[in-house]
Every structure is written in C-alpha cells, then in structure tokens.
N, C-alpha and C. Protein backbone atom coordinates (compact mmCIF):
# COMPACT_ATOMS: atom_id res chain seq x y z
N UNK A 1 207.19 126.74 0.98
CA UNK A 1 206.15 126.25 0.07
C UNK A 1 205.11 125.42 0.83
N UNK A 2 205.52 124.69 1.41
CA UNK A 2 204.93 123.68 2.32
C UNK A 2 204.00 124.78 3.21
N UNK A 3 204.39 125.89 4.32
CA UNK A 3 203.71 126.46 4.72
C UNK A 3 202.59 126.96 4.19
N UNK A 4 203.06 127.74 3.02
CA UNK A 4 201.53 128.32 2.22
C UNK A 4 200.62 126.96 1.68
N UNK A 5 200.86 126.09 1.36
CA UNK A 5 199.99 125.06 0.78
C UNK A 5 199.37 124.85 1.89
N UNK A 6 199.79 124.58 3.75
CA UNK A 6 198.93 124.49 4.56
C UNK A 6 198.13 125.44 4.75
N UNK A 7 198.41 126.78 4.51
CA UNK A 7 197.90 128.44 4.91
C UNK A 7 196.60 127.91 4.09
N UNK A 8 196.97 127.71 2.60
CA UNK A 8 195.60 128.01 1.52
C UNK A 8 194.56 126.84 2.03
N UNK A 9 194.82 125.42 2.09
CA UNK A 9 193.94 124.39 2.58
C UNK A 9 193.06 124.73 4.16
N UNK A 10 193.74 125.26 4.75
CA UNK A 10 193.00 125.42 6.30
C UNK A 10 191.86 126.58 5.52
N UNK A 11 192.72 127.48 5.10
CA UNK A 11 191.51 128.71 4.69
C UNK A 11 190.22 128.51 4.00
N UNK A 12 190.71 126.77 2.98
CA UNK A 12 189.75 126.46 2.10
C UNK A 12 188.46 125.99 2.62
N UNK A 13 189.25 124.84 3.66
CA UNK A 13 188.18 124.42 4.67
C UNK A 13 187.40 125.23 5.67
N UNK A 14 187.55 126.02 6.04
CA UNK A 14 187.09 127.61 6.28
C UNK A 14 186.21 127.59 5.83
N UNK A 15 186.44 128.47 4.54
CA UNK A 15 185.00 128.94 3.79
C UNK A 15 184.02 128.10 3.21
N UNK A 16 184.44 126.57 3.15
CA UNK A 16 183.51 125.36 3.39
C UNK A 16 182.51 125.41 4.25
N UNK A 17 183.35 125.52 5.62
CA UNK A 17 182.22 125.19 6.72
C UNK A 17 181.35 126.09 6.76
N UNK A 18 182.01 127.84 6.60
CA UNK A 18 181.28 128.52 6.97
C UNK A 18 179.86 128.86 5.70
N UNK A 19 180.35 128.48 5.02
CA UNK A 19 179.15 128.28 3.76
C UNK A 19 178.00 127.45 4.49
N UNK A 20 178.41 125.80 4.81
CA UNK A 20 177.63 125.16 4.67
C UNK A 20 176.81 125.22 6.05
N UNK A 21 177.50 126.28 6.91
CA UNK A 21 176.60 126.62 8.46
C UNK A 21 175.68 127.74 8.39
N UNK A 22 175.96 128.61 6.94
CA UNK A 22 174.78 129.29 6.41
C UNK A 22 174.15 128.97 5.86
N UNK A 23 173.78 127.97 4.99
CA UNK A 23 173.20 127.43 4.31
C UNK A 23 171.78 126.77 5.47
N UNK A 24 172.36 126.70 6.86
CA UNK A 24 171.38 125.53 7.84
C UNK A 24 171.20 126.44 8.45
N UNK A 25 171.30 128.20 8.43
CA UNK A 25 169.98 128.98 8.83
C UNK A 25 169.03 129.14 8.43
N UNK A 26 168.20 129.17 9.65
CA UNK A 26 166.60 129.26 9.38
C UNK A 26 166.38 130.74 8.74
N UNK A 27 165.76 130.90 7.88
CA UNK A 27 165.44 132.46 6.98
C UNK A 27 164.16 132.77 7.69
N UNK A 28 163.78 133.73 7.46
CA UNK A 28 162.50 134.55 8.06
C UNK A 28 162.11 135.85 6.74
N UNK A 29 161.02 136.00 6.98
CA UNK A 29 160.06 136.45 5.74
C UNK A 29 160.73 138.05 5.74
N UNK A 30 161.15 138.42 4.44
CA UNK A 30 161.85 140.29 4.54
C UNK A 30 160.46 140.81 4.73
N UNK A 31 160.47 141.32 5.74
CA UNK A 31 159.48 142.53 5.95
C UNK A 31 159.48 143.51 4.99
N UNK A 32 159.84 143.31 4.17
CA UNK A 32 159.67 144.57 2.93
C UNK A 32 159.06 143.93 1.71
N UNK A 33 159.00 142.04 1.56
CA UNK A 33 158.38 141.65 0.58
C UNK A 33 157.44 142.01 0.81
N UNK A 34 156.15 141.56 -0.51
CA UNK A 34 154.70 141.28 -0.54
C UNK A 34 154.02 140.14 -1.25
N UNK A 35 153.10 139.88 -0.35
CA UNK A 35 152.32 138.93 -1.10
C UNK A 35 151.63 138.93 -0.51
N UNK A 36 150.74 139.57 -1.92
CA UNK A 36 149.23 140.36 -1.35
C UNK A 36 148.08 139.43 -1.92
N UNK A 37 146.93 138.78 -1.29
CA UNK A 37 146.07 138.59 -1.79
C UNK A 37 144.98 139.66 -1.71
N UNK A 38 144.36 139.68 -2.93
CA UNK A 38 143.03 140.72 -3.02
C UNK A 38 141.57 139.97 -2.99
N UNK A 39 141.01 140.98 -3.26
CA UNK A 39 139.46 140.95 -3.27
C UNK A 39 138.24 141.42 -3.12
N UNK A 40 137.43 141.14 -3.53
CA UNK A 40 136.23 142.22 -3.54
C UNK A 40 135.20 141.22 -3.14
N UNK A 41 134.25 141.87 -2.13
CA UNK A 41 133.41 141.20 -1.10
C UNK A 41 131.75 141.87 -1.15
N UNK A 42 130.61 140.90 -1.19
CA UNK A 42 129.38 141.56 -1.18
C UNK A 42 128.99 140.20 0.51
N UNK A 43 128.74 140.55 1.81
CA UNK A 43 128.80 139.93 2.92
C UNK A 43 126.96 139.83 2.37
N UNK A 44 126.95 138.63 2.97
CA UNK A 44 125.20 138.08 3.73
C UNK A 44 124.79 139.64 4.65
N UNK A 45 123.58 139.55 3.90
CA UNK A 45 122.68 140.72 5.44
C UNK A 45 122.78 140.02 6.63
N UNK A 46 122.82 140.63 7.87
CA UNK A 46 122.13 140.41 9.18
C UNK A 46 120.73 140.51 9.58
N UNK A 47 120.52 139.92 10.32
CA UNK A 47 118.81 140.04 10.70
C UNK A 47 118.66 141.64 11.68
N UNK A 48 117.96 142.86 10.82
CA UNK A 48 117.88 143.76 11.51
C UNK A 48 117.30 143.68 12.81
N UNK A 49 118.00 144.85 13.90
CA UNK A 49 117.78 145.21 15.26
C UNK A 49 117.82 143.32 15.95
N UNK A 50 118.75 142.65 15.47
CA UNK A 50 118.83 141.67 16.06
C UNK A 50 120.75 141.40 16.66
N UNK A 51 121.34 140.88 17.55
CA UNK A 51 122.38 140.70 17.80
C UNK A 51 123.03 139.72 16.87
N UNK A 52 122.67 139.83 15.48
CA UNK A 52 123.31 139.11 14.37
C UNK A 52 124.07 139.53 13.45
N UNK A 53 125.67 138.79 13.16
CA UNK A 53 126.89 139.75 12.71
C UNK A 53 127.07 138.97 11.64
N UNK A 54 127.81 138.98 10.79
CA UNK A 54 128.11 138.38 9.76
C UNK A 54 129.51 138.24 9.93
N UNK A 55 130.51 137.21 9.59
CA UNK A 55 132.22 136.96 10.33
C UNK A 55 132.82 136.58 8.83
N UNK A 56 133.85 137.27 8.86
CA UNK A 56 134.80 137.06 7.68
C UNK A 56 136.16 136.73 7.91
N UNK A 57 136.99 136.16 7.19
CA UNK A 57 138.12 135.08 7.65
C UNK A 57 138.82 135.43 5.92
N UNK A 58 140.15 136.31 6.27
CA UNK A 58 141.07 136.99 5.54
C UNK A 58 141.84 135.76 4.84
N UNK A 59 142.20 134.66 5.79
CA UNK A 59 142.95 133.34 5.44
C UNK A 59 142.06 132.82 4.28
N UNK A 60 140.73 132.89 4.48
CA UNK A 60 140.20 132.09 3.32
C UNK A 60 139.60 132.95 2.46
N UNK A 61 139.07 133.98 2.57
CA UNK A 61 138.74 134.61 1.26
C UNK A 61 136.81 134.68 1.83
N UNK A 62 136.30 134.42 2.57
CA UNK A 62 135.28 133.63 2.56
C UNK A 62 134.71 134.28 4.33
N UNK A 63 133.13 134.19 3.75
CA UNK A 63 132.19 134.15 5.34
C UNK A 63 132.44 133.13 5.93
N UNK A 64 132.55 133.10 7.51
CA UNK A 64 132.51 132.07 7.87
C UNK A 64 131.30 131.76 9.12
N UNK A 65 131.01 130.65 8.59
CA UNK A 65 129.84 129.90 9.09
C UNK A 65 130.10 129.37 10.43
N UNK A 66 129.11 129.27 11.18
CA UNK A 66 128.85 128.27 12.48
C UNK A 66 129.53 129.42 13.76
N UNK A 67 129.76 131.16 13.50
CA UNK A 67 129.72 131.55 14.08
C UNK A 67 128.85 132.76 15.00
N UNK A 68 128.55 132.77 16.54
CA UNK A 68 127.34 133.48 16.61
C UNK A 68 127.61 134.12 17.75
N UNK A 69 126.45 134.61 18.44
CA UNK A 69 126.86 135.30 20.03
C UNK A 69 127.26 134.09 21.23
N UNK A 70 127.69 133.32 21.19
CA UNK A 70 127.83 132.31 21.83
C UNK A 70 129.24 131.49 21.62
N UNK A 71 130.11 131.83 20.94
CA UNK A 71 130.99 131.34 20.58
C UNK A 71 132.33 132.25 19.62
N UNK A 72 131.59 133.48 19.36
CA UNK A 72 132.71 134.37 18.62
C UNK A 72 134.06 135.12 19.62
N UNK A 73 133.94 134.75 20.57
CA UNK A 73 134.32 135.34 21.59
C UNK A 73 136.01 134.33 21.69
N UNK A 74 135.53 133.25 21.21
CA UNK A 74 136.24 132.26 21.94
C UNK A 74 136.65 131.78 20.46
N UNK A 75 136.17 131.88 19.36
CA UNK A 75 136.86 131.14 17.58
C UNK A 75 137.86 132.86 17.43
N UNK A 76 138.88 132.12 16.96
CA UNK A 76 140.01 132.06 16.24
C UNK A 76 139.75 132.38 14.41
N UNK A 77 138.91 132.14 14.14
CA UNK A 77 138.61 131.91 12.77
C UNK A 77 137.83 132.56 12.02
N UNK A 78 137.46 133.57 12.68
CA UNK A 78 136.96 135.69 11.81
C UNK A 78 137.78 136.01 12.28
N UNK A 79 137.97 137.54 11.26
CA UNK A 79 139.12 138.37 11.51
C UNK A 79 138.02 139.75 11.40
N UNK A 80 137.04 140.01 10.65
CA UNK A 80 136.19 140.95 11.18
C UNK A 80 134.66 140.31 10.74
N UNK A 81 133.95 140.94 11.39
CA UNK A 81 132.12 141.24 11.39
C UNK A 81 131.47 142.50 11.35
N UNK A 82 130.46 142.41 10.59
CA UNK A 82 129.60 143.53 10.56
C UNK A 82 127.81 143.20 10.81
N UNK A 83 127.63 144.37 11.41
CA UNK A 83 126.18 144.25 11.50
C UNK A 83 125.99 145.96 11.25
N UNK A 84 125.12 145.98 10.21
CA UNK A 84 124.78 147.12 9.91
C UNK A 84 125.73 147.94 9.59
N UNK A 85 125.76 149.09 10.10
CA UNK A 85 126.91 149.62 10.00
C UNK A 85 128.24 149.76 11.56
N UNK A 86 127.92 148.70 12.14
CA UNK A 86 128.65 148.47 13.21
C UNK A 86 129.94 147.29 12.62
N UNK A 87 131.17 147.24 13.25
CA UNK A 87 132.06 146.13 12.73
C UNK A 87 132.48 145.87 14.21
N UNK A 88 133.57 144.71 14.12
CA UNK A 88 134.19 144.32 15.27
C UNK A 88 135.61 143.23 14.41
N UNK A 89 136.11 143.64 15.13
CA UNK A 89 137.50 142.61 15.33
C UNK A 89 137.71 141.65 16.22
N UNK A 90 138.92 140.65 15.62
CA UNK A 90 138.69 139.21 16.59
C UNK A 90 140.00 139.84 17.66
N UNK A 91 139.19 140.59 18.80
CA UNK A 91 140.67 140.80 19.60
C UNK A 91 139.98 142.02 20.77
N UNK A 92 140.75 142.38 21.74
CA UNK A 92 140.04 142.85 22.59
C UNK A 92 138.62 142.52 23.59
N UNK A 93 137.34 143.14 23.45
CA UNK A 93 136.17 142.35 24.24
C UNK A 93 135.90 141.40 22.84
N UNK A 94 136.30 141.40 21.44
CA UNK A 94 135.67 140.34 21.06
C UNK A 94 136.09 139.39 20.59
N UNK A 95 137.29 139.27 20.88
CA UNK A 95 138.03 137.49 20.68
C UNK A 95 139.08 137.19 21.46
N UNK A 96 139.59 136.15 21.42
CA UNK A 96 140.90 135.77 21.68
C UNK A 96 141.96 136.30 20.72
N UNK A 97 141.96 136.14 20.10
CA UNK A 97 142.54 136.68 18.69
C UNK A 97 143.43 137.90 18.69
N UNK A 98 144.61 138.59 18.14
CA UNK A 98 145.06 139.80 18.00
C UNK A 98 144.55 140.72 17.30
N UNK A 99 142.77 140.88 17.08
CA UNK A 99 142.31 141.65 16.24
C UNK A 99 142.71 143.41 16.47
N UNK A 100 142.87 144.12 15.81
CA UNK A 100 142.28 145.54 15.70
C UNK A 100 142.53 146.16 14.63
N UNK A 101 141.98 147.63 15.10
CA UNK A 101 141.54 148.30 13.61
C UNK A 101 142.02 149.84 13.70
N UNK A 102 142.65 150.37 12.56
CA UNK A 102 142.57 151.73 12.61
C UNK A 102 142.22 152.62 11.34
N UNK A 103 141.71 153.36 11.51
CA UNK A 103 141.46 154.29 9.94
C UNK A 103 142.56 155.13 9.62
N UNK A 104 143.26 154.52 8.11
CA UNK A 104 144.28 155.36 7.78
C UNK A 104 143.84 156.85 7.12
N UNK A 105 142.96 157.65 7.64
CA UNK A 105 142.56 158.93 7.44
C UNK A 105 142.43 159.06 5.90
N UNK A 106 142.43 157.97 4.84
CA UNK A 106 142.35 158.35 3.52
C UNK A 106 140.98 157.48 2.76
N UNK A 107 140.90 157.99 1.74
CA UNK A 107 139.70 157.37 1.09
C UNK A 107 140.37 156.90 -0.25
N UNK A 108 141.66 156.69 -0.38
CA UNK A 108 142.19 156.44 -1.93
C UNK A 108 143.04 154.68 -0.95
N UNK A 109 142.18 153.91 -1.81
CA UNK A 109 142.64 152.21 -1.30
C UNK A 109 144.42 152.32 -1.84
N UNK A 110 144.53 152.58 -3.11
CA UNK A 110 145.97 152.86 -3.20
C UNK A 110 147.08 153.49 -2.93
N UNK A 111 146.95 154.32 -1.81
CA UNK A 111 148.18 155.29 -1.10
C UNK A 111 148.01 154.87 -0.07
N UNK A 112 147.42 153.49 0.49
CA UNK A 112 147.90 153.68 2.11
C UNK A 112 148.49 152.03 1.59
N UNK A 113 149.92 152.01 1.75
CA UNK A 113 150.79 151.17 1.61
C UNK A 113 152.23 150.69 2.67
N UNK A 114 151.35 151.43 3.75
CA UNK A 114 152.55 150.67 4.70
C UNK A 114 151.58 150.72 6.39
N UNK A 115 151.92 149.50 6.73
CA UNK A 115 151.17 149.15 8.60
C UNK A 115 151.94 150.32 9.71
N UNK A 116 150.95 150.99 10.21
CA UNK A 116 151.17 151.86 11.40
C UNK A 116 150.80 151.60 12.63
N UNK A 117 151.75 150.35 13.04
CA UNK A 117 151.94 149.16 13.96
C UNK A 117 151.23 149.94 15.46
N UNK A 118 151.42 151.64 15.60
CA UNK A 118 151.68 151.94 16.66
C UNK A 118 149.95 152.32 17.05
N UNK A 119 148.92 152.34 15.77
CA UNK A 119 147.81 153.23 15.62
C UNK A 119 146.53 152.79 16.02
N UNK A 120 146.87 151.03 16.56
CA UNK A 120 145.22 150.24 16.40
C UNK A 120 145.00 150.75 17.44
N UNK A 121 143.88 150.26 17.42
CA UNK A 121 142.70 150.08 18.32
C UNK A 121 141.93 148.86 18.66
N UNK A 122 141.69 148.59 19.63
CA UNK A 122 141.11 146.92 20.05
C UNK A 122 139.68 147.48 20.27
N UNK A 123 138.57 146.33 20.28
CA UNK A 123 137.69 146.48 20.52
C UNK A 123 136.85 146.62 21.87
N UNK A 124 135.84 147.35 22.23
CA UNK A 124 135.75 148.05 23.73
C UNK A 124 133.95 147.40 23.67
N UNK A 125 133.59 149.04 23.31
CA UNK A 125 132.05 148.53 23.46
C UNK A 125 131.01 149.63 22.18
N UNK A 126 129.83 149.18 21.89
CA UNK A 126 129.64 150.02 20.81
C UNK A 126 127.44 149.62 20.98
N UNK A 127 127.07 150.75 20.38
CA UNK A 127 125.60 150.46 20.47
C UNK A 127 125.05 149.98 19.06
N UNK A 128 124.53 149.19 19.55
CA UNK A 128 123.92 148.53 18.39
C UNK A 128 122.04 148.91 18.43
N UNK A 129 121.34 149.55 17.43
CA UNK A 129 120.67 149.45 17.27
C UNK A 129 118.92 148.12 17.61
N UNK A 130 118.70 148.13 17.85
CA UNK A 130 117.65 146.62 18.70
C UNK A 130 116.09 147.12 18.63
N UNK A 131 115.87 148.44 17.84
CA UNK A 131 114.52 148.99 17.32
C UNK A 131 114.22 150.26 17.25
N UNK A 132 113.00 150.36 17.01
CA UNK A 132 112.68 152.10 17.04
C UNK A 132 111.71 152.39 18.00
N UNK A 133 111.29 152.52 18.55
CA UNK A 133 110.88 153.51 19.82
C UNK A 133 109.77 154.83 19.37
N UNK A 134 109.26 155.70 20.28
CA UNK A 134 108.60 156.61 19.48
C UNK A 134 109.52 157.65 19.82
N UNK A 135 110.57 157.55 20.58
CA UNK A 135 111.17 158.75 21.04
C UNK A 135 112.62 158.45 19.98
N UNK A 136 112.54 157.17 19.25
CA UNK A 136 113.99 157.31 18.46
C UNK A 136 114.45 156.01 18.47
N UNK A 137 115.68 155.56 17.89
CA UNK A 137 116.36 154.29 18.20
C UNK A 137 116.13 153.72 19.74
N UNK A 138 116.18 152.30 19.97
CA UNK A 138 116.43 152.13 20.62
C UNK A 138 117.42 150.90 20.95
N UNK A 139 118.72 151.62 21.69
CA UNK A 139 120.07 150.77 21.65
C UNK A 139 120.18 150.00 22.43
N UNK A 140 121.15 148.89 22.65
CA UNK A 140 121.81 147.70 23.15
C UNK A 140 123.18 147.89 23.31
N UNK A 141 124.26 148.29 24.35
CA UNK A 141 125.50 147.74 24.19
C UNK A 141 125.83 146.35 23.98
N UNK A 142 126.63 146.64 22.60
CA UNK A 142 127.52 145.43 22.70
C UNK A 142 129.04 145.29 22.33
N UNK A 143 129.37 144.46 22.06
CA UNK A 143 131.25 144.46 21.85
C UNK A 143 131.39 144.97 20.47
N UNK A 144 132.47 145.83 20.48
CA UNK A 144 132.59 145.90 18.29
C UNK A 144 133.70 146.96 18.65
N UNK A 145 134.17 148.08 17.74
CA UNK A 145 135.01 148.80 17.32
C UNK A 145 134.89 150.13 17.40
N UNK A 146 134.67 151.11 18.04
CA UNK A 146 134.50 152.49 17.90
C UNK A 146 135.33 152.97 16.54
N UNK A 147 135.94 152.85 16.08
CA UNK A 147 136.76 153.17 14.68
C UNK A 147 135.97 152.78 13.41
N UNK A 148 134.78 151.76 13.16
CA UNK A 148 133.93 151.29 12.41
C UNK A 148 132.80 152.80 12.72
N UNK A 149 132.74 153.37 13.57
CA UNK A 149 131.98 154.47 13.52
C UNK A 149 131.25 155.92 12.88
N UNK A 150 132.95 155.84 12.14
CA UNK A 150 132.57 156.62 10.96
C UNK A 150 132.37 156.24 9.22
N UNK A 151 131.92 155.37 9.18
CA UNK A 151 132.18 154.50 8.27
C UNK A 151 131.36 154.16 7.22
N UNK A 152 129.87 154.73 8.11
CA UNK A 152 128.91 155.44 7.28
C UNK A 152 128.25 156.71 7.45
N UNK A 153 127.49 157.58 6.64
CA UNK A 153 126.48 158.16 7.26
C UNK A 153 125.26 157.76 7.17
N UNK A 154 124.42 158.17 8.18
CA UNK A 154 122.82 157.51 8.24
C UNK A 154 121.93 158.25 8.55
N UNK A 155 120.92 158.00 7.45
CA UNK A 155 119.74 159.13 7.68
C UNK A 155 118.85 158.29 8.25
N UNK A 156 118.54 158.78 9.25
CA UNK A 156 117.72 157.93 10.16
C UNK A 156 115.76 157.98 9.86
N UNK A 157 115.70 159.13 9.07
CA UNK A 157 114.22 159.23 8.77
C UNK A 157 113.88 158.68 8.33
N UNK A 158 114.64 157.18 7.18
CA UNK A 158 114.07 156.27 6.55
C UNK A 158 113.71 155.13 7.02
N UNK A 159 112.62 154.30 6.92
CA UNK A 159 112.60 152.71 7.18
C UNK A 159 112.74 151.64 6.61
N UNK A 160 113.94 150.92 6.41
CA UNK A 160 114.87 151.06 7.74
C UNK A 160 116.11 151.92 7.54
N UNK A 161 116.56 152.55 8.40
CA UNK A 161 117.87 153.72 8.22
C UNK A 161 118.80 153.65 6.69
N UNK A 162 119.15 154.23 6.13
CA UNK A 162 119.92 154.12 4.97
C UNK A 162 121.64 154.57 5.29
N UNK A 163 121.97 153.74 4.92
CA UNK A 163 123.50 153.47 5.11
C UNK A 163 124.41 154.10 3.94
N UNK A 164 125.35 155.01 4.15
CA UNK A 164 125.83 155.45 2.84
C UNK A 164 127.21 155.54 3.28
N UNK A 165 127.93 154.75 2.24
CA UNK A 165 129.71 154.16 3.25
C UNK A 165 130.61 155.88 2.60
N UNK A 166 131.43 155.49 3.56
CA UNK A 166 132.00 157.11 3.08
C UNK A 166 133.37 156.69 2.51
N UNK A 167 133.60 155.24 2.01
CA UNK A 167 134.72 155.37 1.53
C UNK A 167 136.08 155.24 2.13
N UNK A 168 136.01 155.31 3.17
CA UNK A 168 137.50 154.58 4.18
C UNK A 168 138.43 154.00 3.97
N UNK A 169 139.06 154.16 4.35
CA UNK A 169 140.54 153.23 3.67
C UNK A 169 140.69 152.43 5.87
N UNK A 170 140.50 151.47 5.89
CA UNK A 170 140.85 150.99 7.36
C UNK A 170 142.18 149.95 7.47
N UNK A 171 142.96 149.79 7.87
CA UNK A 171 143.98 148.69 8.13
C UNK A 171 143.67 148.02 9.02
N UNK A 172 143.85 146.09 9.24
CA UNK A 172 143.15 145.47 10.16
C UNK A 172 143.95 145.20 10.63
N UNK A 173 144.46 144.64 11.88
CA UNK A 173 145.06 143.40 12.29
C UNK A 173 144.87 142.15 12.35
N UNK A 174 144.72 141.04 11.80
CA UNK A 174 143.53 139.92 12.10
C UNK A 174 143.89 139.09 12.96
N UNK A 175 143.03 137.75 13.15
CA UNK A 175 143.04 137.28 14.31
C UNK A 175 144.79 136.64 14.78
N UNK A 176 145.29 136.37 13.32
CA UNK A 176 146.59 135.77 13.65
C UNK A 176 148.04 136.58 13.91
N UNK A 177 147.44 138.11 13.76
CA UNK A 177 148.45 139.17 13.93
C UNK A 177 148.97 139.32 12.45
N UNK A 178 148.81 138.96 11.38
CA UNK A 178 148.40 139.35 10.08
C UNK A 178 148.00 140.53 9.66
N UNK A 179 148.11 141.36 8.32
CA UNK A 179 147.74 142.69 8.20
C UNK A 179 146.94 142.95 6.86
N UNK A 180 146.18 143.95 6.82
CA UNK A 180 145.08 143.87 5.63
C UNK A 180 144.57 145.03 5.58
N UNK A 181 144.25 145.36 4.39
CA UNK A 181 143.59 146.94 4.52
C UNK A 181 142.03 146.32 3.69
N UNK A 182 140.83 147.67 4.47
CA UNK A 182 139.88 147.23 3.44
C UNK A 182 139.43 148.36 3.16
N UNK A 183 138.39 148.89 2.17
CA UNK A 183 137.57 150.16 2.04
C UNK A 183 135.96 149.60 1.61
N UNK A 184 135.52 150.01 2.68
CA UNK A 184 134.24 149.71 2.25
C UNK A 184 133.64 150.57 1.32
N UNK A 185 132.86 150.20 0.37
CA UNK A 185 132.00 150.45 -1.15
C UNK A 185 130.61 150.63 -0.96
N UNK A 186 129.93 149.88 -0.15
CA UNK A 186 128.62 149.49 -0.68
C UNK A 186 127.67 148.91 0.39
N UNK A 187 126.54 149.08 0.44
CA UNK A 187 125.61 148.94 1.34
C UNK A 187 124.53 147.87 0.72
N UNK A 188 124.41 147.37 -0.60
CA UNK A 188 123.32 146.55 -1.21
C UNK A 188 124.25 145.68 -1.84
N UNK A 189 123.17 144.58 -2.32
CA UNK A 189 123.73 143.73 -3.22
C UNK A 189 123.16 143.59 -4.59
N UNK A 190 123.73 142.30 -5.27
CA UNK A 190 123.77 143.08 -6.71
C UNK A 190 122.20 143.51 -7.18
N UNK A 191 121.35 143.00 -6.60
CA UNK A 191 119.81 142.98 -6.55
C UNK A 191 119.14 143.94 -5.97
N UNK A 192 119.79 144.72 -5.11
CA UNK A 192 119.61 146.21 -4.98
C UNK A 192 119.43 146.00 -3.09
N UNK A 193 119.26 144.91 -3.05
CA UNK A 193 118.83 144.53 -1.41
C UNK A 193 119.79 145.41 -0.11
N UNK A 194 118.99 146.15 0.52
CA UNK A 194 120.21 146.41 1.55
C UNK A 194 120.54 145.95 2.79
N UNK A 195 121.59 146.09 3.34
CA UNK A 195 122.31 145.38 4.54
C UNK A 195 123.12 144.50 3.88
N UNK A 196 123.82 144.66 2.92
CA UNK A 196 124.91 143.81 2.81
C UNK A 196 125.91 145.07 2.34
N UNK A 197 126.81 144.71 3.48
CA UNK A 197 128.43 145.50 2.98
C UNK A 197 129.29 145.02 2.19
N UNK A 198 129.58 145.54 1.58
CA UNK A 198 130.41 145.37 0.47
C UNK A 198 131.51 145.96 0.78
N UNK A 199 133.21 145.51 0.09
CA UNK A 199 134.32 145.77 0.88
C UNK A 199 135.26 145.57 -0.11
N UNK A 200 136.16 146.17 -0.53
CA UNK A 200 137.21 145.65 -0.86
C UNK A 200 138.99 145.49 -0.22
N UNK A 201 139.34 144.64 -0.43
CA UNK A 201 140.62 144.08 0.59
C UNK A 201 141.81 143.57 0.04
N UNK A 202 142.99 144.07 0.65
CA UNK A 202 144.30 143.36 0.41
C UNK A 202 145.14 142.52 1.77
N UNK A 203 144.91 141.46 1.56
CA UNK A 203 145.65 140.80 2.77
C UNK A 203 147.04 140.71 2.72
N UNK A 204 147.93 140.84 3.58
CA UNK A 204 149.40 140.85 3.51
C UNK A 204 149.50 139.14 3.98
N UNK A 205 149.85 138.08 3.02
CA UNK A 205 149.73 136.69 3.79
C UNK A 205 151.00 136.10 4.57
N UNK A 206 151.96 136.84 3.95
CA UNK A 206 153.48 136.51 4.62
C UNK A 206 153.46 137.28 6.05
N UNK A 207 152.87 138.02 6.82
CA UNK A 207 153.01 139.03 7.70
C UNK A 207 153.56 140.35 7.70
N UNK A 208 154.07 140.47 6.68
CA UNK A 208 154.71 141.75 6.30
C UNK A 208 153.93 143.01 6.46
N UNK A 209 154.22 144.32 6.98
CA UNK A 209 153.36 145.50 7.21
C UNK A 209 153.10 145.98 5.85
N UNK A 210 154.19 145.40 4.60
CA UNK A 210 153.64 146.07 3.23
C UNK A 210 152.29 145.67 2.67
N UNK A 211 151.57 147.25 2.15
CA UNK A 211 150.35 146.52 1.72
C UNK A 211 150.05 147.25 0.45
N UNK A 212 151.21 146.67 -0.22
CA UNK A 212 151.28 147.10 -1.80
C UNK A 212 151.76 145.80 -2.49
C-alpha cells in the first residue's frame, strides 16, 4: 500500500511540473492564423517626368511623408512607391528593408490566398519616364521593380500618357518581411484628376503567409 501511495504522489508531482514548464513556453504566431488588415487606397500624384514617388507604409495604413531621393534608400518605413505607372519596394537597389514583389498571375483579389515564399523578386533597375522628345519618351534609369511593369497599359499618343491598370493581383513582401497582397484599380482620383493610383490591400499583420 505504502508503495503505490509513493508510485501515485511522485507521478502527481510529475505532471505538476511538467504542466507548469509548459505553461513558461514562449508561443509563436500559427502560421495558418490570420489577421488581416484591409483597405482601399487613392495615393497623392507625383510631379510628372520628375524623380518623384509617392511611399506607402502597410504598418500604418497611410502615405508616408518626409520621404524622397535622398533618403528612401536608407528609411525602413515604406513598404512600396509609385510614380506613374512605375512601383518599387523597400528592398534590393531600393532599401534596406526585405522588400519584394511578385505577380500572382490572377486578376480576382480573392483567390490568391496563400504567400509563394519562393516567387519574389527584389528590386534592380527600371526607366522612368523624364519627358518627351520629338523622337518619343525620353528615359532615366532608376531603382523600382520590373514586376510593376505590367501593371498598366499606356497609350502613349495622349498628353500626358493615359494609364489603364489591368487589374493585378501582386503579393508584397514589406520592409519588415511581412506579407500583403494588393490589386491596383485606378489611375484618378475622386475628382477625375490623373496620376493617382489607387489600390486595394490586405496586410497579413501577424506574419503569417495567409492572406485570407
């Protein structure tokens, strides 16, 4: 009798400890939750044929200010920019940041619901527009995204070029290694003005690749 009463007490204290040494693991986020913030975006124009981008920041919902050619290189704090119909990510030639980008080959924002970790693309080099010429555009390399490339079409016979988004479904990486899908909509604002992109977005805020 005596034996088993020690058998059951040692065992009890057992599953004590081992409770209370799980209890003081650190947990980590299920990669299969979500928590998605959304949103729908009309960005500030850029100053045409000028090296001026407009910077957006997934963490806040929001443009962000006080950034330019002189310093985007080196902030932490956009996750993408657009000028015209050119974009860029904070990562590769244009940040410190883990930015990149890939097009999930669809135009329906609701069927692309999972990160294809293996597919980005970092940013290299891309021409930016800087005037017209009599023989045609005339370009500028600068840093941005070759994957933002198809993203509109443009009839160039108009002044100034007309931008017509084709609907994309893109997945980002942002600057903090964070994940987000956007589809761009829209080329004007509500006033009919053009050069402002319009976008809509789901940020994954836990890190999770789900983007449902």
């Amino acid at each position: 009798m005596r034996k088993q009463f020690l058998l059951g007490l040692v065992l009890s204290l057992g599953l004590i400890n081992f409770s209370s040494c799980k209890k003081d693991e650190p947990t980590t986020p299920d990669d299969n939750t979500s928590e998605l913030k959304t949103g729908e975006v009309i960005l500030s124009a850029n100053q045409m044929y000028k090296d001026d981008w407009v910077y957006f920041s997934f963490e806040t919902g929001a443009e962000v200010s006080g950034i330019d050619s002189t310093n985007y290189k080196t902030s932490t704090d956009w996750d993408i920019a657009f000028h015209s119909r050119l974009g860029r990510t904070n990562g590769g030639t244009s940040g410190n940041g883990k930015g990149a980008i890939y097009f999930s080959g669809s135009t329906n924002f609701e069927s692309v619901t999972e990160v294809n970790i293996d597919n980005f693309i970092q940013d290299s080099t891309v021409n930016l527009i800087v005037g017209i010429g009599n023989r045609g555009p005339v370009y500028k390399p600068v840093s941005g995204n070759v994957v933002f490339d198809n993203a509109f079409s443009v009839d160039m016979s108009q002044r100034p070029p007309l931008y017509t988004p084709q609907n994309n479904v893109y997945v980002i990486k942002t600057a903090n290694g964070k994940y987000a899908k956007i589809q761009i909509t829209g080329y004007f604002d509500d006033k009919g003005n053009s050069g402002h992109i319009n976008f809509k977005y789901a940020y994954q805020t836990n890190g999770s690749t789900t983007l449902e």
